[in-house]
C-alpha atoms as a PDB file:
ATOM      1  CA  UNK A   1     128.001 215.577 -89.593  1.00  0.00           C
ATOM      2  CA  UNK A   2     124.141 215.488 -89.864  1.00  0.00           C
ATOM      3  CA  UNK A   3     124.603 211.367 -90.627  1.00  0.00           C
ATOM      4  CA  UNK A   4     126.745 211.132 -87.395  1.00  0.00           C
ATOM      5  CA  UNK A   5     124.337 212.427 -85.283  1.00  0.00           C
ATOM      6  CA  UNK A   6     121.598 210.403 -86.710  1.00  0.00           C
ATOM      7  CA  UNK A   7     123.171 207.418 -86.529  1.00  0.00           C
ATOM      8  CA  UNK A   8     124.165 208.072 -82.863  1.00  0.00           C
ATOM      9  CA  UNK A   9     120.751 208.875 -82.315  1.00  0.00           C
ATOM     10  CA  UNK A  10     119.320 205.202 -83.432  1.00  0.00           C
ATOM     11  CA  UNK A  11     122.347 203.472 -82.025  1.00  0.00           C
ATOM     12  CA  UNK A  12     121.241 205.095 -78.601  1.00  0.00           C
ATOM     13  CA  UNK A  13     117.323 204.452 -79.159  1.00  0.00           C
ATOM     14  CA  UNK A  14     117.942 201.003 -79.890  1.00  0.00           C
ATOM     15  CA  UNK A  15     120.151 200.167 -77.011  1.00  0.00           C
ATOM     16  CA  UNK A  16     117.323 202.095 -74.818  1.00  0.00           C
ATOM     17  CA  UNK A  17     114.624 199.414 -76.242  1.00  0.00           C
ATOM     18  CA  UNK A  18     116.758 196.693 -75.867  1.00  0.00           C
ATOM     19  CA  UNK A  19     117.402 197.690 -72.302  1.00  0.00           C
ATOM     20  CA  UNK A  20     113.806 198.128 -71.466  1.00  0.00           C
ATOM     21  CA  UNK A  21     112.650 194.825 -73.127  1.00  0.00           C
ATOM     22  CA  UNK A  22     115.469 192.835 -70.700  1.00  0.00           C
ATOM     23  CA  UNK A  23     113.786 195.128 -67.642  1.00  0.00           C
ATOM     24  CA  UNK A  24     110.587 193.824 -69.099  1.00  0.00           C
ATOM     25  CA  UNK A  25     111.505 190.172 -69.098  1.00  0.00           C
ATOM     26  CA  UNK A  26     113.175 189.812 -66.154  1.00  0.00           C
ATOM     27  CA  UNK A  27     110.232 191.430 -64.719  1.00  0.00           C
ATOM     28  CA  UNK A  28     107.607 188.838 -65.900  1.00  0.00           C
ATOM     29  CA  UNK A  29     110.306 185.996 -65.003  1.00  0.00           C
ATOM     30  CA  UNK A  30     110.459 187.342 -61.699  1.00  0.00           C
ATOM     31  CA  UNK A  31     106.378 186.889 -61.357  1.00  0.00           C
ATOM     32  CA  UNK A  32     106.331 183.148 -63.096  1.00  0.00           C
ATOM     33  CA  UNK A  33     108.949 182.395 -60.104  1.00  0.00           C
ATOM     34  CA  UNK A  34     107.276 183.496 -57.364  1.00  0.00           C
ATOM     35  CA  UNK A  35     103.931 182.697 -58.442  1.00  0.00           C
ATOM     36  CA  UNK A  36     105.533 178.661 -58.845  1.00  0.00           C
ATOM     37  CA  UNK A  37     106.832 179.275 -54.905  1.00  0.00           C
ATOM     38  CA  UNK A  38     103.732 180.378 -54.208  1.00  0.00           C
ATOM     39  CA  UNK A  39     101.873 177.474 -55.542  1.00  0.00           C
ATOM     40  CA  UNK A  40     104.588 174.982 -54.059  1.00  0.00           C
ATOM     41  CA  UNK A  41     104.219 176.765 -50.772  1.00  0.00           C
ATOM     42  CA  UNK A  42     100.164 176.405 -51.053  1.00  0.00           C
ATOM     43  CA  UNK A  43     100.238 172.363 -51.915  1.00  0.00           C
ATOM     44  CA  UNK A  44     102.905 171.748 -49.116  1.00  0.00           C
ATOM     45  CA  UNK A  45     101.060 173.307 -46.312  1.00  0.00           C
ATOM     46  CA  UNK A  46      97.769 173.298 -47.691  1.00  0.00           C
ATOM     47  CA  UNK A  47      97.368 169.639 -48.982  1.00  0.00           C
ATOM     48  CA  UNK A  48      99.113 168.851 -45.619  1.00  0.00           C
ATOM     49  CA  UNK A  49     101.790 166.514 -47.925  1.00  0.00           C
ATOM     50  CA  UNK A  50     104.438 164.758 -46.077  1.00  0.00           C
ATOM     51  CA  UNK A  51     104.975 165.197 -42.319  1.00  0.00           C
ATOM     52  CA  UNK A  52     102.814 168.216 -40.642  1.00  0.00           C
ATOM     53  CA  UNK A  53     104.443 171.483 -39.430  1.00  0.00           C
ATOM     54  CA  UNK A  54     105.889 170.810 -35.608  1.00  0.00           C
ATOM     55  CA  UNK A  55     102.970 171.128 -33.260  1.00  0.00           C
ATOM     56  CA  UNK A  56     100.334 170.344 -35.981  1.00  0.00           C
ATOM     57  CA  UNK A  57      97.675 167.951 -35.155  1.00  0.00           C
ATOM     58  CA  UNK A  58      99.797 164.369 -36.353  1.00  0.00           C
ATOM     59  CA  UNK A  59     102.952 165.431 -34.633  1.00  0.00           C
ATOM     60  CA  UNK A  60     103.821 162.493 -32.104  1.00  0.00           C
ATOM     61  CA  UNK A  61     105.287 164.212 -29.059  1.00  0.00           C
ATOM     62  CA  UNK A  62     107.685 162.553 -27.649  1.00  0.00           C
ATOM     63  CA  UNK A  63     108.646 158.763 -27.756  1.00  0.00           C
ATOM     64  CA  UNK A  64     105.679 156.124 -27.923  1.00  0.00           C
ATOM     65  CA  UNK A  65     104.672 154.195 -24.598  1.00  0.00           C
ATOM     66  CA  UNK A  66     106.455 156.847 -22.302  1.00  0.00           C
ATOM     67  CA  UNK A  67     110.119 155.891 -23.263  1.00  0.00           C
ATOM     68  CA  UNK A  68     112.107 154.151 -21.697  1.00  0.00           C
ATOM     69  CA  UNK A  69     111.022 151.431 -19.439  1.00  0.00           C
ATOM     70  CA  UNK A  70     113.997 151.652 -17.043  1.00  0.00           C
ATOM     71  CA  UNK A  71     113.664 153.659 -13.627  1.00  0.00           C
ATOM     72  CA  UNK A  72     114.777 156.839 -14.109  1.00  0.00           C
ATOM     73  CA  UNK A  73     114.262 158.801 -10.911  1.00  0.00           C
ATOM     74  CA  UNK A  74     116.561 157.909  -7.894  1.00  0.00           C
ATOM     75  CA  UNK A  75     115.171 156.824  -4.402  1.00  0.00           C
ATOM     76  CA  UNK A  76     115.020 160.427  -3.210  1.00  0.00           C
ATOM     77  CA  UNK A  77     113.476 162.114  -5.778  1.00  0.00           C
ATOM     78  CA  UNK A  78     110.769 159.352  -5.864  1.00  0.00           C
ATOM     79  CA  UNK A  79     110.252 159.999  -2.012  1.00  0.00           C
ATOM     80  CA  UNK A  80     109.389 156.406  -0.529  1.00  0.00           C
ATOM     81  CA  UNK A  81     111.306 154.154   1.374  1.00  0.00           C
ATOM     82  CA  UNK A  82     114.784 153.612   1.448  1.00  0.00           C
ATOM     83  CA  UNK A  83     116.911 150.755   2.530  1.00  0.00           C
ATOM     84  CA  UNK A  84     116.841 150.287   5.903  1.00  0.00           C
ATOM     85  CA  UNK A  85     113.550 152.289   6.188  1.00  0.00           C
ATOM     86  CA  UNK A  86     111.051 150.422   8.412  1.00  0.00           C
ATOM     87  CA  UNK A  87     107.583 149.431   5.916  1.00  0.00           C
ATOM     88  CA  UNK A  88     104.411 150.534   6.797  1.00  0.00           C
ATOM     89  CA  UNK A  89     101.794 147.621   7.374  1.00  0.00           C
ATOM     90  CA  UNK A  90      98.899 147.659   5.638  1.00  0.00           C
ATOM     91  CA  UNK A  91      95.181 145.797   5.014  1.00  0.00           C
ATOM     92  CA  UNK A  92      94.505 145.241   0.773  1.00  0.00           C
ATOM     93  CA  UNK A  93      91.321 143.037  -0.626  1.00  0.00           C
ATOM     94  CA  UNK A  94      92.846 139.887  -2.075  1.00  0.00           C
ATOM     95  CA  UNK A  95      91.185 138.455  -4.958  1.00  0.00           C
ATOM     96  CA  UNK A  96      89.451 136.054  -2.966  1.00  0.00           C
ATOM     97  CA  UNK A  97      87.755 138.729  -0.699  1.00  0.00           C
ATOM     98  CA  UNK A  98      89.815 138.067   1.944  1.00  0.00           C
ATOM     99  CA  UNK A  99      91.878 141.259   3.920  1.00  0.00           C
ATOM    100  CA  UNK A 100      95.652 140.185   3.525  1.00  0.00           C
ATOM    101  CA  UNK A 101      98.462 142.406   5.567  1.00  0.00           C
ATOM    102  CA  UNK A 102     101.973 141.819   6.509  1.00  0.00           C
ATOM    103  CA  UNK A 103     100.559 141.088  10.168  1.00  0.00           C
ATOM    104  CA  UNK A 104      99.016 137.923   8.579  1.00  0.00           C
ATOM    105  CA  UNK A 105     101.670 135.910   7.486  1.00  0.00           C
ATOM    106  CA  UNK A 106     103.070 134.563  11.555  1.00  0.00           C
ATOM    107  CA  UNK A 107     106.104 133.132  10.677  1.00  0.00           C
ATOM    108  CA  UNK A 108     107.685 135.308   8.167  1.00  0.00           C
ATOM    109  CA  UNK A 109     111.362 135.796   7.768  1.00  0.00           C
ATOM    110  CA  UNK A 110     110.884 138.545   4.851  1.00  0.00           C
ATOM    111  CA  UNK A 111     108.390 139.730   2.618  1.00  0.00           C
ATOM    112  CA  UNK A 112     109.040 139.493  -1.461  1.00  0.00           C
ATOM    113  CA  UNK A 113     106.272 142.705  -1.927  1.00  0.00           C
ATOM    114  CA  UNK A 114     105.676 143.343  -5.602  1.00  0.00           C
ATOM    115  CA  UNK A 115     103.984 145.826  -7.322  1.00  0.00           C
ATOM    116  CA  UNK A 116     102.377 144.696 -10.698  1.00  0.00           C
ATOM    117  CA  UNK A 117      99.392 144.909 -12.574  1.00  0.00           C
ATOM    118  CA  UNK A 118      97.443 143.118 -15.397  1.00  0.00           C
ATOM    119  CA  UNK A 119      98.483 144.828 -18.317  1.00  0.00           C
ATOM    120  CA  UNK A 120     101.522 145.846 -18.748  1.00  0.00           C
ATOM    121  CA  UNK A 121     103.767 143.618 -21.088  1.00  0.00           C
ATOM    122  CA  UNK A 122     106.569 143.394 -18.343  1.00  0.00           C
ATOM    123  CA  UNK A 123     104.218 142.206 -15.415  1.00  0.00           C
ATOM    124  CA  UNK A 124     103.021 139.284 -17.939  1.00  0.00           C
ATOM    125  CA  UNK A 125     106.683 138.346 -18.731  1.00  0.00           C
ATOM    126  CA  UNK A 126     107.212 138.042 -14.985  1.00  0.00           C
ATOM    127  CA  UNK A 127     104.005 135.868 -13.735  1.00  0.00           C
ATOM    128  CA  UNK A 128     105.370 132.707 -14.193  1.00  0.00           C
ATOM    129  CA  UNK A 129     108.564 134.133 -12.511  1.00  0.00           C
ATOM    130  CA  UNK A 130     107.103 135.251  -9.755  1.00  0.00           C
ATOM    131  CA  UNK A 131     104.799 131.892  -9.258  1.00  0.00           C
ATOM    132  CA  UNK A 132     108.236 130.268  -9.223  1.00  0.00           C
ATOM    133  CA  UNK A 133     109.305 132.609  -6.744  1.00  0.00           C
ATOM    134  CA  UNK A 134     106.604 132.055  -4.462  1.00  0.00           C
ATOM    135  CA  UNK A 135     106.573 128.563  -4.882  1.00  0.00           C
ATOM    136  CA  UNK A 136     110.376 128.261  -3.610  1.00  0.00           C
ATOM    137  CA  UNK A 137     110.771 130.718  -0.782  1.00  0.00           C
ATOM    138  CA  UNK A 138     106.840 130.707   0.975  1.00  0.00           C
ATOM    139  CA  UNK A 139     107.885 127.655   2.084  1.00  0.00           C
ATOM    140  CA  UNK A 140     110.734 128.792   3.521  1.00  0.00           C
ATOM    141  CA  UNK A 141     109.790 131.849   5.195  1.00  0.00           C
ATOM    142  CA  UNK A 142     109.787 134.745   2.415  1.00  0.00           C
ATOM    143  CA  UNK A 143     105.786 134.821   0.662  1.00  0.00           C
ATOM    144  CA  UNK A 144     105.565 136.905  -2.348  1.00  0.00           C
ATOM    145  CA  UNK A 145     102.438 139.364  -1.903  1.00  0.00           C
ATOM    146  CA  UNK A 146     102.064 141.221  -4.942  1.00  0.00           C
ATOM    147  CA  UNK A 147      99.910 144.594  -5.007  1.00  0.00           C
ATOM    148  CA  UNK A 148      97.962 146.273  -8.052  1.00  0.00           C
ATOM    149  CA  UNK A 149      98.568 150.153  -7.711  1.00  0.00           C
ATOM    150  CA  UNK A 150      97.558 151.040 -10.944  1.00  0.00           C
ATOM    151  CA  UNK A 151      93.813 152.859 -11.340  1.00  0.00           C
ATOM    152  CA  UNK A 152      91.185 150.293 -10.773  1.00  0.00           C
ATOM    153  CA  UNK A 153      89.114 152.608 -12.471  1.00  0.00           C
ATOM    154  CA  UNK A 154      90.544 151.147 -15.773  1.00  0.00           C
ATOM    155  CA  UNK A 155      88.311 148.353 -16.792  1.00  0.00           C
ATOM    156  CA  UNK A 156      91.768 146.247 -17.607  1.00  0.00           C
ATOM    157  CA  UNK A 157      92.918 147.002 -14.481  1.00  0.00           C
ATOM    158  CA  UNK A 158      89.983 146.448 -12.758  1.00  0.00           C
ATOM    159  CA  UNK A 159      89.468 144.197  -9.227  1.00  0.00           C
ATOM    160  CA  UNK A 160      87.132 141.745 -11.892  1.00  0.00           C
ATOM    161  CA  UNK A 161      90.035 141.978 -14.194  1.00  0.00           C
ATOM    162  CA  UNK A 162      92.282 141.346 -11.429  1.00  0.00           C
ATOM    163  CA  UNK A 163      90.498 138.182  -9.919  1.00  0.00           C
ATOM    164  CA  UNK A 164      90.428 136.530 -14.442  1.00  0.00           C
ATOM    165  CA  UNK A 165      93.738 137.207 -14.579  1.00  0.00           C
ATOM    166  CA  UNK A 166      94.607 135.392 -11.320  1.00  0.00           C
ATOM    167  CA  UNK A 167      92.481 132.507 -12.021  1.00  0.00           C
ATOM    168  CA  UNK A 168      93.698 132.064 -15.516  1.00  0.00           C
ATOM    169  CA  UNK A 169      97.692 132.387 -14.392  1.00  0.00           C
ATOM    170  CA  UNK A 170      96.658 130.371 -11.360  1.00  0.00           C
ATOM    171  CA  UNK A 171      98.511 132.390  -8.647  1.00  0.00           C
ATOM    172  CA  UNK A 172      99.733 131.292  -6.067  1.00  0.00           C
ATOM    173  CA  UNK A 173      99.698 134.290  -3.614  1.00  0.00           C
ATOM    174  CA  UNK A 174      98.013 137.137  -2.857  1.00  0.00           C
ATOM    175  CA  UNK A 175      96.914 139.703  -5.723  1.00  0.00           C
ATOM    176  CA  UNK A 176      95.913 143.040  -3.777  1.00  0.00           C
ATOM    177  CA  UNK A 177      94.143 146.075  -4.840  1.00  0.00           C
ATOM    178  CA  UNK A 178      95.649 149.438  -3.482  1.00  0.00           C
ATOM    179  CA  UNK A 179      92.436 150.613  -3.574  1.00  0.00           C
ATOM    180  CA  UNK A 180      92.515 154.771  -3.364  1.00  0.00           C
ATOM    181  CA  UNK A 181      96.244 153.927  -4.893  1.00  0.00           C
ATOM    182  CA  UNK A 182      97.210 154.799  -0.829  1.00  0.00           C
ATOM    183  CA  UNK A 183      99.987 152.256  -0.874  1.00  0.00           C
ATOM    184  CA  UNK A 184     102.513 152.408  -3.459  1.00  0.00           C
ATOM    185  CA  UNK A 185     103.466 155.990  -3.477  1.00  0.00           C
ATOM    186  CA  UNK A 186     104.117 154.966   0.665  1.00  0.00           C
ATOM    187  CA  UNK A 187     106.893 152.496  -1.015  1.00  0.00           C
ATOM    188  CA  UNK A 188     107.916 154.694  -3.690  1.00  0.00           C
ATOM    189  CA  UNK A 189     106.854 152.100  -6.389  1.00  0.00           C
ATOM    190  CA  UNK A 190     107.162 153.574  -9.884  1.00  0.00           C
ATOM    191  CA  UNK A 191     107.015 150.429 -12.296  1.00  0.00           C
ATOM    192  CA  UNK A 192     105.472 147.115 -12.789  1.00  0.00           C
ATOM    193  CA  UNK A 193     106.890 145.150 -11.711  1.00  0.00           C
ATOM    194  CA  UNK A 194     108.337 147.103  -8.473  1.00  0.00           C
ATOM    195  CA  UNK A 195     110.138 144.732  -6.021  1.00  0.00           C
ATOM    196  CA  UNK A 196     110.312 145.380  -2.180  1.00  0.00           C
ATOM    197  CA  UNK A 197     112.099 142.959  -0.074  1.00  0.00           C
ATOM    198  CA  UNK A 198     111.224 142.919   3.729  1.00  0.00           C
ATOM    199  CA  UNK A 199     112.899 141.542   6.544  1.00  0.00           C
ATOM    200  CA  UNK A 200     111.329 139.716   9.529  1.00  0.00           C
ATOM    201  CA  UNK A 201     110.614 143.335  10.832  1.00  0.00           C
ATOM    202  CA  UNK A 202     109.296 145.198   7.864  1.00  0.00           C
ATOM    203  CA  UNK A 203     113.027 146.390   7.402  1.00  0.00           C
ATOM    204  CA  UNK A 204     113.507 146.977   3.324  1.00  0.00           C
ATOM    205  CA  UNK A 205     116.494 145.182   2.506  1.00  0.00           C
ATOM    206  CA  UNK A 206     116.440 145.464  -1.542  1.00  0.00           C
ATOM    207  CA  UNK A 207     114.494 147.765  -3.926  1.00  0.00           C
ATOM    208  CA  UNK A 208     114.179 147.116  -7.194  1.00  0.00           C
ATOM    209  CA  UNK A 209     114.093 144.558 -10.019  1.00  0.00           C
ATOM    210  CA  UNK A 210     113.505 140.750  -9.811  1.00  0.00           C
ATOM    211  CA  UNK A 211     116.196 139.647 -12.400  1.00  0.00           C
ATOM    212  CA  UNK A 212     118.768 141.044 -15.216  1.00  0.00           C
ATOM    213  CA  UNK A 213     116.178 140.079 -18.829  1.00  0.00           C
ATOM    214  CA  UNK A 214     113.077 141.136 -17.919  1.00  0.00           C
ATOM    215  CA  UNK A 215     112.544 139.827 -21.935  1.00  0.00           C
ATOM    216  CA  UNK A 216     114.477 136.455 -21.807  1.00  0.00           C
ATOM    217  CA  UNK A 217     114.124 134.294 -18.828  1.00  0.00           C
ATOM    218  CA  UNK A 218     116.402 131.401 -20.401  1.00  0.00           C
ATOM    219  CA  UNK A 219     119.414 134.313 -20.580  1.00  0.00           C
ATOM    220  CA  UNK A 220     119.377 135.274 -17.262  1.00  0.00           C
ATOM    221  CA  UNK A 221     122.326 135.752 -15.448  1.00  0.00           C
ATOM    222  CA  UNK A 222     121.862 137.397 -11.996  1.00  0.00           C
ATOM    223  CA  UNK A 223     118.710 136.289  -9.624  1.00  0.00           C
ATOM    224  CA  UNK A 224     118.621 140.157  -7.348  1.00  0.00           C
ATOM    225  CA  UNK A 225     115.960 138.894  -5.195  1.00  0.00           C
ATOM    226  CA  UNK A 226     117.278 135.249  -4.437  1.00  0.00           C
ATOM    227  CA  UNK A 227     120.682 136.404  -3.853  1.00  0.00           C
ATOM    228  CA  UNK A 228     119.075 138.957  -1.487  1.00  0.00           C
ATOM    229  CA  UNK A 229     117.540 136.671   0.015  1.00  0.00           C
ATOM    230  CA  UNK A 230     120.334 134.236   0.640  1.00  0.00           C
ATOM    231  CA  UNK A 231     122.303 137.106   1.765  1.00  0.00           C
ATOM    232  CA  UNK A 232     119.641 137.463   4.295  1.00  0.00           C
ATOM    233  CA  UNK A 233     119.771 133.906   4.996  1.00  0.00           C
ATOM    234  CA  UNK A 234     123.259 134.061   6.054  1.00  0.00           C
ATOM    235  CA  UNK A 235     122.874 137.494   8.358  1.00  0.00           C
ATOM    236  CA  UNK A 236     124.582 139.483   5.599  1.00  0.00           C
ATOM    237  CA  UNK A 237     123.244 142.337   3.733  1.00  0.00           C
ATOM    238  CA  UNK A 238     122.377 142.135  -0.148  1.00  0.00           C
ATOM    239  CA  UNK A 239     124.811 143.617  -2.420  1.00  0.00           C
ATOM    240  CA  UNK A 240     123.850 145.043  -4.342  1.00  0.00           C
ATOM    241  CA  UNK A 241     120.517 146.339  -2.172  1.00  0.00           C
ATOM    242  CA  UNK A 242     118.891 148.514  -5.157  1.00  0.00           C
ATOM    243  CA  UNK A 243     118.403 148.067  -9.074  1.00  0.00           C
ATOM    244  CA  UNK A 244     116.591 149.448 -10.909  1.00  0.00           C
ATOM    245  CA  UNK A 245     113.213 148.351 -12.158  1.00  0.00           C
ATOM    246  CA  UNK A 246     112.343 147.829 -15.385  1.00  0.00           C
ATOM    247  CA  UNK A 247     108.613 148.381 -16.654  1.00  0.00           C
ATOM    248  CA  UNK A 248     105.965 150.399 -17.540  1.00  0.00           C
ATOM    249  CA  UNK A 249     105.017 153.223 -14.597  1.00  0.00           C
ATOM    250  CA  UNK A 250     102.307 153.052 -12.335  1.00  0.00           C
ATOM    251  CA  UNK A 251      99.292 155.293 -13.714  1.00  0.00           C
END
């Protein structure tokens, strides 16, 4: 009986040593693991590898250039004219030096007003486009007059950078500073290019983009401001009378 109880007695210690060894064990594997996290944890975020933690210095808010360079705003949210609205004369510095306004041009039938600027890669896709323009309907009645209403205070938008660029496209209308910027919000112009078609008497008629590829002149399909115009020709009224323009915004 004595042997019994001795036996049970060892049986009993060993299973308590085994037990306390596995309590051990899985105590000291439980610190190896979290001190690994910990050191993965401390290289991610403190080496800074990979992309940074949202809002860290690095993180690119939002898409680059300002999205997407289609008008997004309607007419009434952008608070200038609307068609049929009666246009505002005004007096800009031309490139020459010379003071060119609506009043100036005698024996207009329409005005092709167009708000552009030096550096955006849209306005440059549109020059020749909009010599062309000229070229065909000053002639006959409808002068393109296209206004800068970006910040002159940018040396690439500049008046001097204004006056190269015009001699080097060779123009052949007016290029206008908005100096103050006083003139486009008047229009509601948001992009460059910004069309504003004008009737004999300053009556806008279409608003909005010159063409249907801004990108790929040889493609295009629909001419918005010559068909406007021939509409007008005819007495009718453009359809459509508003696009929307595609560009980078006015800053």
């Amino acid at each position: 009986m004595k042997k019994i109880s001795i036996l049970i007695a060892t049986i009993c210690l060993s299973a308590g040593i085994l037990t306390s060894c596995k309590n051990d064990t899985s105590k000291k594997t439980g610190e190896v693991t979290e001190h690994k996290q910990n050191e993965k944890g401390h290289g991610e975020h403190g080496d800074h590898k990979g992309p940074p933690p949202h809002g860290e210095k690095g993180d690119h808010k939002g898409p680059p250039r300002g999205g997407s360079p289609e008008q997004t705003r309607t007419l009434e949210e952008i608070g200038g004219y609307k068609i049929g609205d009666v246009a505002e004369d005004f007096s800009l510095k031309n490139v020459d030096g010379s003071m060119v306004s609506l009043a100036s041009y005698k024996d207009a039938k329409g005005y092709i007003v167009t708000f552009t600027c030096n550096g955006c890669p849209f306005s440059v896709l549109y020059e020749d486009r909009l010599i062309a323009l000229n070229n065909t309907y000053a002639p006959k009645g409808y002068p393109v007059i296209a206004i800068n209403g970006n910040n002159h205070e940018n040396e690439k938008e500049s008046y001097e950078a204004m006056q190269k660029r015009s001699e080097e496209k060779g123009f052949t209308f007016p290029y206008l500073v908005d100096e103050g910027q006083k003139v486009y919000p008047k229009f509601g112009a948001v992009r460059t290019p910004h069309i504003f078609l004008l009737d004999s008497d300053l009556k806008v008629q279409y608003i909005g983009t010159i063409d249907d590829n801004a990108k790929s002149p040889e493609n295009v399909k629909v001419k918005y401001v010559e068909d406007a115009i021939a509409a007008l020709e005819k007495g009718e009224k453009p359809n459509p009378n508003f696009t929307k323009a595609i560009g980078c915004p006015i800053k």
